[in-house]
C-alpha atoms as a PDB file:
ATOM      1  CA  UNK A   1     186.709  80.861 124.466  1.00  0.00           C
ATOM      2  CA  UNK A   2     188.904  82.260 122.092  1.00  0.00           C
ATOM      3  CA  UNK A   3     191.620  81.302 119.739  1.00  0.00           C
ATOM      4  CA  UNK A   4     194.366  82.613 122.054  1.00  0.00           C
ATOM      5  CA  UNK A   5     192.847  80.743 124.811  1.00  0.00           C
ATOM      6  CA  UNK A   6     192.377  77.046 122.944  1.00  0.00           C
ATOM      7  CA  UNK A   7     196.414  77.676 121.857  1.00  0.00           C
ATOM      8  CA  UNK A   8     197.311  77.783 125.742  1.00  0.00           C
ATOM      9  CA  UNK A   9     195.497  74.967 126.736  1.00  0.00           C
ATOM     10  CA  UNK A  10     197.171  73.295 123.501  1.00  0.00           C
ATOM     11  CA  UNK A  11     199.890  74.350 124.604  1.00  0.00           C
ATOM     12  CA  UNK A  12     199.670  72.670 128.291  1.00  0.00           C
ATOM     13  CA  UNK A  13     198.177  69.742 126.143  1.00  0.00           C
ATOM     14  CA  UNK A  14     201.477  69.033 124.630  1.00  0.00           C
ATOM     15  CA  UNK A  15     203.611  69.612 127.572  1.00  0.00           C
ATOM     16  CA  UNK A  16     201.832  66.939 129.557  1.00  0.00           C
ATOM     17  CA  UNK A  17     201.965  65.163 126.643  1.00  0.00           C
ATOM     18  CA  UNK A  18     205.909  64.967 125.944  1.00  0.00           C
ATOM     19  CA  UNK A  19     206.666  64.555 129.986  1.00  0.00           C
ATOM     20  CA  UNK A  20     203.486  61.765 129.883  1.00  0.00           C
ATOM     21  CA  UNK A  21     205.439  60.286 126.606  1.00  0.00           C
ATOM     22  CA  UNK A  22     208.642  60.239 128.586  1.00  0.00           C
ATOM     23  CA  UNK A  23     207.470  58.588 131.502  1.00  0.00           C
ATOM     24  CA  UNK A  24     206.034  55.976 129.620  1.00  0.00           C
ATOM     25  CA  UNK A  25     208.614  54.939 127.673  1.00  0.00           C
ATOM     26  CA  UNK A  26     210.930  54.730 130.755  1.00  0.00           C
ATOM     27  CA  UNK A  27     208.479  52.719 133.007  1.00  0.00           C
ATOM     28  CA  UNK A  28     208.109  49.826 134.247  1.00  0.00           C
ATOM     29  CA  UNK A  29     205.734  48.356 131.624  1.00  0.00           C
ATOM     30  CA  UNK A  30     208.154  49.123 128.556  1.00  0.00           C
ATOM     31  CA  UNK A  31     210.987  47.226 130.523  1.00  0.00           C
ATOM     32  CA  UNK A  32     208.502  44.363 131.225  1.00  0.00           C
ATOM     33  CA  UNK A  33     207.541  44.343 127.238  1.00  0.00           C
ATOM     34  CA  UNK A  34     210.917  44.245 126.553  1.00  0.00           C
ATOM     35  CA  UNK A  35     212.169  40.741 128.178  1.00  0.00           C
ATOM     36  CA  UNK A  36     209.965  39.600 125.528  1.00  0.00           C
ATOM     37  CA  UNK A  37     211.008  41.797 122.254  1.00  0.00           C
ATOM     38  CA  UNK A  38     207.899  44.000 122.325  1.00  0.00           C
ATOM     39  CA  UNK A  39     208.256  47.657 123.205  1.00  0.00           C
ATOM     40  CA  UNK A  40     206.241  51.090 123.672  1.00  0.00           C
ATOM     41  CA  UNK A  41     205.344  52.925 120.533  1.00  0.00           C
ATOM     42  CA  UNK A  42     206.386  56.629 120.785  1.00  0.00           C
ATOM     43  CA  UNK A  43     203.524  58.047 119.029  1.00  0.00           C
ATOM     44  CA  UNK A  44     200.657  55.857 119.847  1.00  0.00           C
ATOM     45  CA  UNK A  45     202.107  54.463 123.098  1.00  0.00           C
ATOM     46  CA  UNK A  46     200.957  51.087 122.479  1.00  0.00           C
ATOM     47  CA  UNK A  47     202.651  48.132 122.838  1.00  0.00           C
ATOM     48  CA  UNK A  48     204.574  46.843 119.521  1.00  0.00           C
ATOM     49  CA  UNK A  49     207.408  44.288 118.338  1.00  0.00           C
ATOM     50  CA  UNK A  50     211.068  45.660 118.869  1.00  0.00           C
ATOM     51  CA  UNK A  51     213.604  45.391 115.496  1.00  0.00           C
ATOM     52  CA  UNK A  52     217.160  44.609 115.677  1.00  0.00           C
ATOM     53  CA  UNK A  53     217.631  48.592 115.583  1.00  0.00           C
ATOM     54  CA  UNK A  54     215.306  49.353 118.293  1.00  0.00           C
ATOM     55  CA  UNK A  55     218.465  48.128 120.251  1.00  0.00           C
ATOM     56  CA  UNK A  56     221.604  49.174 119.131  1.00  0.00           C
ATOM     57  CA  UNK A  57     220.011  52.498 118.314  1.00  0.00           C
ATOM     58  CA  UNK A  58     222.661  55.261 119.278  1.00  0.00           C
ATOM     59  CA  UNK A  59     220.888  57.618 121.457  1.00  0.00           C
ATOM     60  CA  UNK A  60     221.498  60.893 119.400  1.00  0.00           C
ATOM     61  CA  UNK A  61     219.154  59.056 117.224  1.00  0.00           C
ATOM     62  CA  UNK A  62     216.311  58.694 119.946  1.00  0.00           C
ATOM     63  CA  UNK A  63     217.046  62.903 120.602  1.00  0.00           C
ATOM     64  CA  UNK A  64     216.267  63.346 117.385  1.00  0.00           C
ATOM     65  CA  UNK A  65     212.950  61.485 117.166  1.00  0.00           C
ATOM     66  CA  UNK A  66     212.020  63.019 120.656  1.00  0.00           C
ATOM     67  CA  UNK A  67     212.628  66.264 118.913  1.00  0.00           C
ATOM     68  CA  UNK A  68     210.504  65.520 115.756  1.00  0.00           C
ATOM     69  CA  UNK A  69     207.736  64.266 117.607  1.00  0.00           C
ATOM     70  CA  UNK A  70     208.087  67.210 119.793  1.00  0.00           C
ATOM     71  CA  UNK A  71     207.865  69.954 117.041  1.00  0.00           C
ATOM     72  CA  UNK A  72     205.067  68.238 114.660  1.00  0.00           C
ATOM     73  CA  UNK A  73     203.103  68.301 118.245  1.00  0.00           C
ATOM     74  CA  UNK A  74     204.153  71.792 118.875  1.00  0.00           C
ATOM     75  CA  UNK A  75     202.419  72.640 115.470  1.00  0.00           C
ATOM     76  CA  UNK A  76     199.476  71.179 116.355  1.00  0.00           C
ATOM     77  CA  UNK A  77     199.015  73.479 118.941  1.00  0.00           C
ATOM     78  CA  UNK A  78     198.206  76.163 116.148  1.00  0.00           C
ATOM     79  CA  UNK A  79     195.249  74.094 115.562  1.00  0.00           C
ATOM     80  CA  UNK A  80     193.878  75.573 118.555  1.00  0.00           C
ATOM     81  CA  UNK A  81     190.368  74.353 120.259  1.00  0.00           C
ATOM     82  CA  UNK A  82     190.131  71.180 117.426  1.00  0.00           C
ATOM     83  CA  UNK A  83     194.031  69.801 119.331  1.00  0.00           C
ATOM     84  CA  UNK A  84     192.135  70.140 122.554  1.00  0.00           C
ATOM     85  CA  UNK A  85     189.293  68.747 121.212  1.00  0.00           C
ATOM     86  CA  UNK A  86     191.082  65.766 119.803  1.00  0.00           C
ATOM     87  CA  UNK A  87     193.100  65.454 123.108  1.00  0.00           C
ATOM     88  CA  UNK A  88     190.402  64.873 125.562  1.00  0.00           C
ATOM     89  CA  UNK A  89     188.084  62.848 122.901  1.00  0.00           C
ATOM     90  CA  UNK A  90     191.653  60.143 123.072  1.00  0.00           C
ATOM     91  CA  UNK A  91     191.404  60.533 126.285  1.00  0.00           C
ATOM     92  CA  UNK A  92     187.807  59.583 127.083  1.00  0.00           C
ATOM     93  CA  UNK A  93     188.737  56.700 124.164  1.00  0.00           C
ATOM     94  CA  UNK A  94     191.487  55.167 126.185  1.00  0.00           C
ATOM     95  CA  UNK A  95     189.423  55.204 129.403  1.00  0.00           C
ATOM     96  CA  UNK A  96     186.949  54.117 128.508  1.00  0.00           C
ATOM     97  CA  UNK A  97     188.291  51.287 126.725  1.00  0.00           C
ATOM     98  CA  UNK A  98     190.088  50.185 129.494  1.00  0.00           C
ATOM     99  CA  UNK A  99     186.901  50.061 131.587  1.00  0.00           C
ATOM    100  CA  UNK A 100     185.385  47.866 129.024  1.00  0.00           C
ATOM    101  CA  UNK A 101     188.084  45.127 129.467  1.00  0.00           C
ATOM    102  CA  UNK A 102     187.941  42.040 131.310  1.00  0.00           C
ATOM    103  CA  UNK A 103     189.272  42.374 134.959  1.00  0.00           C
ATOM    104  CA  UNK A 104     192.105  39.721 133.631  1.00  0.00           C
ATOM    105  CA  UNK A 105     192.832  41.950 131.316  1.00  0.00           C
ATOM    106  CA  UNK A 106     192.990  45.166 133.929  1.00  0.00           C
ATOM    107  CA  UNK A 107     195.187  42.725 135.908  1.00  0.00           C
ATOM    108  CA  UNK A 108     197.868  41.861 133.638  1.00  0.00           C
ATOM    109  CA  UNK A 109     198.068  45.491 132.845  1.00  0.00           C
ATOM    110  CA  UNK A 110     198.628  46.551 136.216  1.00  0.00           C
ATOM    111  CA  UNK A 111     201.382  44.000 136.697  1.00  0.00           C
ATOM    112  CA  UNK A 112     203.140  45.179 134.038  1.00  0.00           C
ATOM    113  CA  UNK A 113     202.951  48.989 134.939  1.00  0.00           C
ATOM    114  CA  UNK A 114     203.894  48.248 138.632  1.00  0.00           C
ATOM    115  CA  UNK A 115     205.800  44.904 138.725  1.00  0.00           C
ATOM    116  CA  UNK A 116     209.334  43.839 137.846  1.00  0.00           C
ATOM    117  CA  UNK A 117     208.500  40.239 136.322  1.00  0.00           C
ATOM    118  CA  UNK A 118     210.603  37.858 135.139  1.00  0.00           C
ATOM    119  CA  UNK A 119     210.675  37.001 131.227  1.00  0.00           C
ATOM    120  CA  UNK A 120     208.852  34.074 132.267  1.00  0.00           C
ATOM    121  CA  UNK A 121     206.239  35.569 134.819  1.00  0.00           C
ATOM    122  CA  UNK A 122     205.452  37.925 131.644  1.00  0.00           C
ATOM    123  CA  UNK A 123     204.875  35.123 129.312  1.00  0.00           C
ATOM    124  CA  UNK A 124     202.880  33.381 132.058  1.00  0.00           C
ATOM    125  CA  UNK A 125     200.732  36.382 132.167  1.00  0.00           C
ATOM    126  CA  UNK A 126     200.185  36.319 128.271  1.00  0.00           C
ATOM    127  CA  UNK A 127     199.206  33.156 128.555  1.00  0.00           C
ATOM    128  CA  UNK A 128     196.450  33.897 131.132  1.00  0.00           C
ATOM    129  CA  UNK A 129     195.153  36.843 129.256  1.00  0.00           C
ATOM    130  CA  UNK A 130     195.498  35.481 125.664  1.00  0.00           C
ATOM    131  CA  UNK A 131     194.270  31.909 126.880  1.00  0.00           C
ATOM    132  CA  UNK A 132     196.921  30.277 124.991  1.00  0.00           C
ATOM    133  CA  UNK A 133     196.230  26.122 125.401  1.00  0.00           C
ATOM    134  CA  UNK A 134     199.798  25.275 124.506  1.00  0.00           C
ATOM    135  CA  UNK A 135     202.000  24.403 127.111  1.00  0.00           C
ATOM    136  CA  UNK A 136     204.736  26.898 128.788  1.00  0.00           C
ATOM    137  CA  UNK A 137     207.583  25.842 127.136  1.00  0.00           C
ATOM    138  CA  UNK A 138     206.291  25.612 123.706  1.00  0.00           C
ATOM    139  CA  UNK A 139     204.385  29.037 124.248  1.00  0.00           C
ATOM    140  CA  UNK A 140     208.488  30.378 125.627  1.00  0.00           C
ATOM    141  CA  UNK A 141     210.033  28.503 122.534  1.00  0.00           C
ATOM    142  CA  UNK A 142     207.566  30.344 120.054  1.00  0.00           C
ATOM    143  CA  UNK A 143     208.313  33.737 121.637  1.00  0.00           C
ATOM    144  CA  UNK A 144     212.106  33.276 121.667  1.00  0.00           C
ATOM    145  CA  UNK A 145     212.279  31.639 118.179  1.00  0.00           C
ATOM    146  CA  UNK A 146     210.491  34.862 117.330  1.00  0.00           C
ATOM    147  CA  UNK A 147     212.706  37.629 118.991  1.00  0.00           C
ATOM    148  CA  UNK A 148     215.904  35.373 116.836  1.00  0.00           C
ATOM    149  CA  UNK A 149     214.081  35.748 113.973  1.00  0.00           C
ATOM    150  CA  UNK A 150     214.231  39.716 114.808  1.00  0.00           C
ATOM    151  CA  UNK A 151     217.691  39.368 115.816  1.00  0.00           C
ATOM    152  CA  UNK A 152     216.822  40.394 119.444  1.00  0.00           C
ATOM    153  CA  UNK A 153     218.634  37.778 120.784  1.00  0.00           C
END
């Protein structure tokens, strides 16, 4: 267990990490979050509100912030063992997390990874999951009032 070795699995660490980043943000779920102005974060690859330039963003842009999240992740693999360390404790973290949700919960997610909803079969699920009492419309007026305020639509 030496330093050479912790920098190549660092190394494979960020690999699968840029090609898992890349999938993400191209799947299903990020196309789902975005019927209702909400989008994948590329860092923490959470779900997050879109801005007005998340869409007119030219896409020499988005090559650029791939390729500055790429290299300040490609330094990280100097760190060594304490990157791989930090990489499989996030791991266990999100895991285990998502054990500890409510099957609900576990269900919406799944329908938003694997299904192509509607912008209103995505709000519907919201509403299950958050256990919104207002009715459907006013819960779809409230969203869409809030992606004009963002100029998202």
């Amino acid at each position: 267990m030496d330093y050479e070795s912790g920098v190549l699995i660092a190394f494979l660490i960020w690999c699968f990490g840029l090609i898992a980043m890349l999938i993400k943000l191209n799947s299903q779920m990020n196309k789902n979050l975005k019927k209702i102005g909400y989008r994948i974060s590329w860092v923490s690859l959470n779900p997050k509100p879109m801005s007005e330039s998340d869409i007119n963003k030219p896409i020499w842009r988005l090559v650029i912030k791939f390729l500055t999240i790429a290299f300040f992740g490609f330094l990280c693999i100097f760190l060594s063992w304490f990157q791989v360390v930090f990489f499989v404790g996030m791991f266990a973290y999100k895991f285990f997390q998502d054990i500890g949700a409510p099957q609900a919960v576990r269900d919406f997610r799944w329908r938003l990874k694997n299904v192509n909803m509607t912008m209103n079969q995505v709000i519907e699920e919201f509403m299950k999951v958050e256990e919104v009492k207002l009715d459907f419309e006013n819960y779809k007026s409230n969203i869409i009032e809030d992606m004009k305020q963002r100029n998202l639509i």
